[in-house]
Protein backbone atom coordinates (compact mmCIF):
# COMPACT_ATOMS: atom_id res chain seq x y z
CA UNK A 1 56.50 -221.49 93.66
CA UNK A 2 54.56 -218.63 95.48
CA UNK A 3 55.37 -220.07 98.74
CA UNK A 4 59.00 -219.90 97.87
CA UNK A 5 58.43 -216.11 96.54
CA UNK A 6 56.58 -215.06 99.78
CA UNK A 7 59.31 -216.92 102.23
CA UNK A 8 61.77 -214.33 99.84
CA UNK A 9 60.04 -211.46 100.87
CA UNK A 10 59.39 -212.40 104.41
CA UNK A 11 63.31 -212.57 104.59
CA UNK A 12 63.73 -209.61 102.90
CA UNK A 13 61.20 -207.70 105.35
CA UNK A 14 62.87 -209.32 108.38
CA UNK A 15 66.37 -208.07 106.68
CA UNK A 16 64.72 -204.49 106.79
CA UNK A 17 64.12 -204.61 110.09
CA UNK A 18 60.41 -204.84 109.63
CA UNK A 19 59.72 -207.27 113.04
CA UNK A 20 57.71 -211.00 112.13
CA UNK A 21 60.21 -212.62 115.27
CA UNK A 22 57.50 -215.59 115.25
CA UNK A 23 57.03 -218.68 113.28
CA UNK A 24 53.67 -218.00 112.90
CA UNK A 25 53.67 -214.82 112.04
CA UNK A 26 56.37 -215.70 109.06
CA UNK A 27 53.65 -217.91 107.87
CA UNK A 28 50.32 -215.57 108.09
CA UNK A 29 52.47 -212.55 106.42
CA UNK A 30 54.05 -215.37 103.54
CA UNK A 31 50.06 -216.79 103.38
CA UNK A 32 48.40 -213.34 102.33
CA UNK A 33 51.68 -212.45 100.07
CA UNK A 34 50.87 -216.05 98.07
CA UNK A 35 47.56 -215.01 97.56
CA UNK A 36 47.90 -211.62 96.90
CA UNK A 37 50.51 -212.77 93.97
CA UNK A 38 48.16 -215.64 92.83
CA UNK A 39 45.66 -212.80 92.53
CA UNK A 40 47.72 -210.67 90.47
CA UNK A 41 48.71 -213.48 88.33
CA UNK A 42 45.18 -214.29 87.43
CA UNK A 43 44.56 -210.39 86.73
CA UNK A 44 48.01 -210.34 84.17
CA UNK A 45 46.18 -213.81 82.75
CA UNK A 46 42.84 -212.47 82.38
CA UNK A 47 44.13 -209.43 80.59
CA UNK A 48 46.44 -211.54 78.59
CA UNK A 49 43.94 -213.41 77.27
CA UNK A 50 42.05 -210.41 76.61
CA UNK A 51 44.67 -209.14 74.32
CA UNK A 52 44.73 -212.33 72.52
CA UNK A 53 40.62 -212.55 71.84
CA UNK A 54 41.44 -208.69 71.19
CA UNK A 55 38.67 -208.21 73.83
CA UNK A 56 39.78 -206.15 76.67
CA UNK A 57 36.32 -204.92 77.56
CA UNK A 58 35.05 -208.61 78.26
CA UNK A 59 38.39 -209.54 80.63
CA UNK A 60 37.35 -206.36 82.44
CA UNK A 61 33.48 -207.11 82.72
CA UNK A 62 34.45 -210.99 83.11
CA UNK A 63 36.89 -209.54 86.09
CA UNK A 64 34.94 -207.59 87.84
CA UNK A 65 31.55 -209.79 87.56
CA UNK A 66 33.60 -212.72 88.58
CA UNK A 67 35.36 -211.76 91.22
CA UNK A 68 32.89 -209.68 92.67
CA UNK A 69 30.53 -211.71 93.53
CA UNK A 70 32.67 -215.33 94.01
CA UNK A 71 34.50 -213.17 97.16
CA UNK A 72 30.53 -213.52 98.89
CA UNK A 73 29.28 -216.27 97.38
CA UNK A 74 32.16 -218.69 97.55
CA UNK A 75 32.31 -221.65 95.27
CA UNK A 76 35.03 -224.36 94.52
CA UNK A 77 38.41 -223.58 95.38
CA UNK A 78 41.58 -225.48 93.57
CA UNK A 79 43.72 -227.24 95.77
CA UNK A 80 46.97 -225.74 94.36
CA UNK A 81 47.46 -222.04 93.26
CA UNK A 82 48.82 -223.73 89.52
CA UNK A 83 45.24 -225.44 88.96
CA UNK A 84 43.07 -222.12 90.35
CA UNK A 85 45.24 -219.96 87.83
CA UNK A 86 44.45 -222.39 84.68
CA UNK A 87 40.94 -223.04 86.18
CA UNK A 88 40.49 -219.33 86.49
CA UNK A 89 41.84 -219.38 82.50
CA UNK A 90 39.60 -221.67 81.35
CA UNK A 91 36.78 -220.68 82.52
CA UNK A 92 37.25 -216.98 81.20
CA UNK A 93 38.66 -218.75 77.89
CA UNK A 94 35.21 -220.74 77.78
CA UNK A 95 33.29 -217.82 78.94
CA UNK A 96 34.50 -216.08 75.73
CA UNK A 97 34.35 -218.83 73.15
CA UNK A 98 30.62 -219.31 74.41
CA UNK A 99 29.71 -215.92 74.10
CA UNK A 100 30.77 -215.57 70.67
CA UNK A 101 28.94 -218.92 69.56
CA UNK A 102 26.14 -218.15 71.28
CA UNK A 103 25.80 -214.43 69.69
CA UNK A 104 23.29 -214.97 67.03
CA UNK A 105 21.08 -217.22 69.25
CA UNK A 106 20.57 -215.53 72.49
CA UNK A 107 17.92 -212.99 72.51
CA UNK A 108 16.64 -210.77 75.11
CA UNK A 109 14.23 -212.89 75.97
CA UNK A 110 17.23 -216.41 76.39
CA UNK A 111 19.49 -213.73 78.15
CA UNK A 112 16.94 -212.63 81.12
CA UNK A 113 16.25 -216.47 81.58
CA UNK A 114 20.19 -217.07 81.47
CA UNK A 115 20.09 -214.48 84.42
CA UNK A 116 17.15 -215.76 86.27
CA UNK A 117 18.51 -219.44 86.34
CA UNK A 118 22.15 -217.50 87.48
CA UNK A 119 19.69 -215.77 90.21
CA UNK A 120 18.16 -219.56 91.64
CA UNK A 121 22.12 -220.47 92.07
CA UNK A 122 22.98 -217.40 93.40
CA UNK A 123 19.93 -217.68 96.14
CA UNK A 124 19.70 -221.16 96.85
CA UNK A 125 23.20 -222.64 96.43
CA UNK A 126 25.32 -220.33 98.05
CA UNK A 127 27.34 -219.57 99.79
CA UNK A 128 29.63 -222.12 100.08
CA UNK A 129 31.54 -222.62 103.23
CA UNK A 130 35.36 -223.76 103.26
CA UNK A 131 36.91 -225.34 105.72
CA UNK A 132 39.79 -223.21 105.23
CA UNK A 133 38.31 -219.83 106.10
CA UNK A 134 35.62 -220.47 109.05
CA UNK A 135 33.02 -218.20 109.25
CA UNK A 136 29.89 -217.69 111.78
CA UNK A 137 26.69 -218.22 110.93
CA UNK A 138 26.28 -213.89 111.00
CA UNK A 139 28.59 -213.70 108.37
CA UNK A 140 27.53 -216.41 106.22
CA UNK A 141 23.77 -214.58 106.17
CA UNK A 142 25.70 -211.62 105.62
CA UNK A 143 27.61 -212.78 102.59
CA UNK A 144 24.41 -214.20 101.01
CA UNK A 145 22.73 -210.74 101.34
CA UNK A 146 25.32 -209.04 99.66
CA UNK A 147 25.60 -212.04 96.92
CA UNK A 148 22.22 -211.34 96.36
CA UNK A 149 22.76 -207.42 96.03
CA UNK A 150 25.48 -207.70 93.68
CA UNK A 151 23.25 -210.49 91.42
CA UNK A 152 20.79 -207.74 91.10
CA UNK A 153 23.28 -205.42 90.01
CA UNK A 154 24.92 -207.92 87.77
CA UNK A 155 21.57 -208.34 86.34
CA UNK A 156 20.91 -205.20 85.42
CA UNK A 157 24.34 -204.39 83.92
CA UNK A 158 24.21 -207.09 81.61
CA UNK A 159 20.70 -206.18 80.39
CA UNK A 160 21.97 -202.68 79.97
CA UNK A 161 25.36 -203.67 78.17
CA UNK A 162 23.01 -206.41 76.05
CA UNK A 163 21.26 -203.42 74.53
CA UNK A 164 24.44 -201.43 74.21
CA UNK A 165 26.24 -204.43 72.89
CA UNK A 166 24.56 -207.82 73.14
CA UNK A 167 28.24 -209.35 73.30
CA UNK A 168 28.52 -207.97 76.67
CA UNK A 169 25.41 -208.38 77.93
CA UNK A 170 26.10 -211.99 77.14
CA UNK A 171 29.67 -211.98 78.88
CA UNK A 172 27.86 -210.71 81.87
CA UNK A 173 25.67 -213.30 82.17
CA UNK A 174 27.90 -215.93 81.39
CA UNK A 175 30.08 -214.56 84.02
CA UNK A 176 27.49 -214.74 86.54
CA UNK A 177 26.42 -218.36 85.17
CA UNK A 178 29.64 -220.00 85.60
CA UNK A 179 30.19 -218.55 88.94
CA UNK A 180 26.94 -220.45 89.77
CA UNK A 181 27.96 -223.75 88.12
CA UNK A 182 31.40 -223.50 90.58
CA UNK A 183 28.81 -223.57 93.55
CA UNK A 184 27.73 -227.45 93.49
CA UNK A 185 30.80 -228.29 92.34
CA UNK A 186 32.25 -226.50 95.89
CA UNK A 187 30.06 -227.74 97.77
CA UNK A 188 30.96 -231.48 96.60
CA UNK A 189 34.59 -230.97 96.65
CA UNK A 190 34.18 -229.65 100.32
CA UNK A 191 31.88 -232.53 101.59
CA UNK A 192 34.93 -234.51 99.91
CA UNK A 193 37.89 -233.29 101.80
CA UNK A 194 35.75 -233.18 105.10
CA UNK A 195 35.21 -236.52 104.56
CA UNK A 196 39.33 -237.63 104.09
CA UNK A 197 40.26 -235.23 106.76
């Protein structure tokens, strides 16, 4: 369905006299219009589901933690832009669910070792290279120093919102816990389609 929506547009640009005369080019401006409406889709989801868990705050923190930090680190990728959007739903939907069951049992203490186990992921495990978007060895240093710079950030805004309110202290490091869990998972899924290809 995207693909369709993005070959609309590419028309319609080509109709305004906006010049894409090659094949190719067609198919890199459609590619970054797909994923640029994928992306917005997930945002209109993530607040959606917000609205309905009448918790706007945590589809913002969720957001920004998630995204943040999975555009360095990597992690799995869906094969179709249907299964990221309901992956991307359930794992904010679970993200949610889990904080609120887990709100009279995690402590201070349960929350900084939530974090630190996050932190082993984010060092160790990522990031996680795909096939799809090559990238030197420079870069892929690069993108684990800033993974690393934006896990100590996340780590510090969750302990700050846990003693604002522990609820989003919690989302926070839940947030940053299941982007870790998508790492192994990434990295298996990857070996997989290198070896079929």
């Amino acid at each position: 369905m995207y693909h369709s929506v993005a070959m609309w547009i590419v028309k319609k640009l080509e109709h305004n006299n906006v010049e894409l005369e090659e094949t190719d080019s067609q198919e890199i401006c459609a590619y970054g219009i797909e994923i640029t409406l994928s992306t917005i889709v997930n945002y209109v989801l993530l607040i959606s589901i917000g609205l309905l868990f009448k918790s706007i705050i945590s589809a913002v923190i969720f957001g920004m933690v998630f995204m943040t930090i999975r555009h360095y680190i990597g992690g799995y990728h869906c094969t179709t832009y249907l299964r990221c959007n309901l992956t991307f739903c359930g794992i904010f939907t679970s993200v949610l669910l889990l904080g609120q069951i887990l709100l009279n049992w995690i402590n201070i203490s349960i929350l900084i070792l939530i974090l630190l186990w996050g932190g082993l992921g984010v060092w160790y495990l990522g990031p996680v290279e795909n096939k799809h978007k090559p990238v030197t060895s420079e870069q892929l240093h690069r993108c684990h120093t800033i993974a690393k710079c934006i896990y100590i950030v996340d780590f510090a805004v969750s302990l700050f919102l846990y003693f604002w309110k522990p609820y989003y202290g919690i989302i926070t490091a839940l947030t940053l816990l299941s982007v870790v869990v998508l790492l192994p998972i990434g990295t298996i899924a990857e070996r997989r389609r290198n070896d079929e290809s």
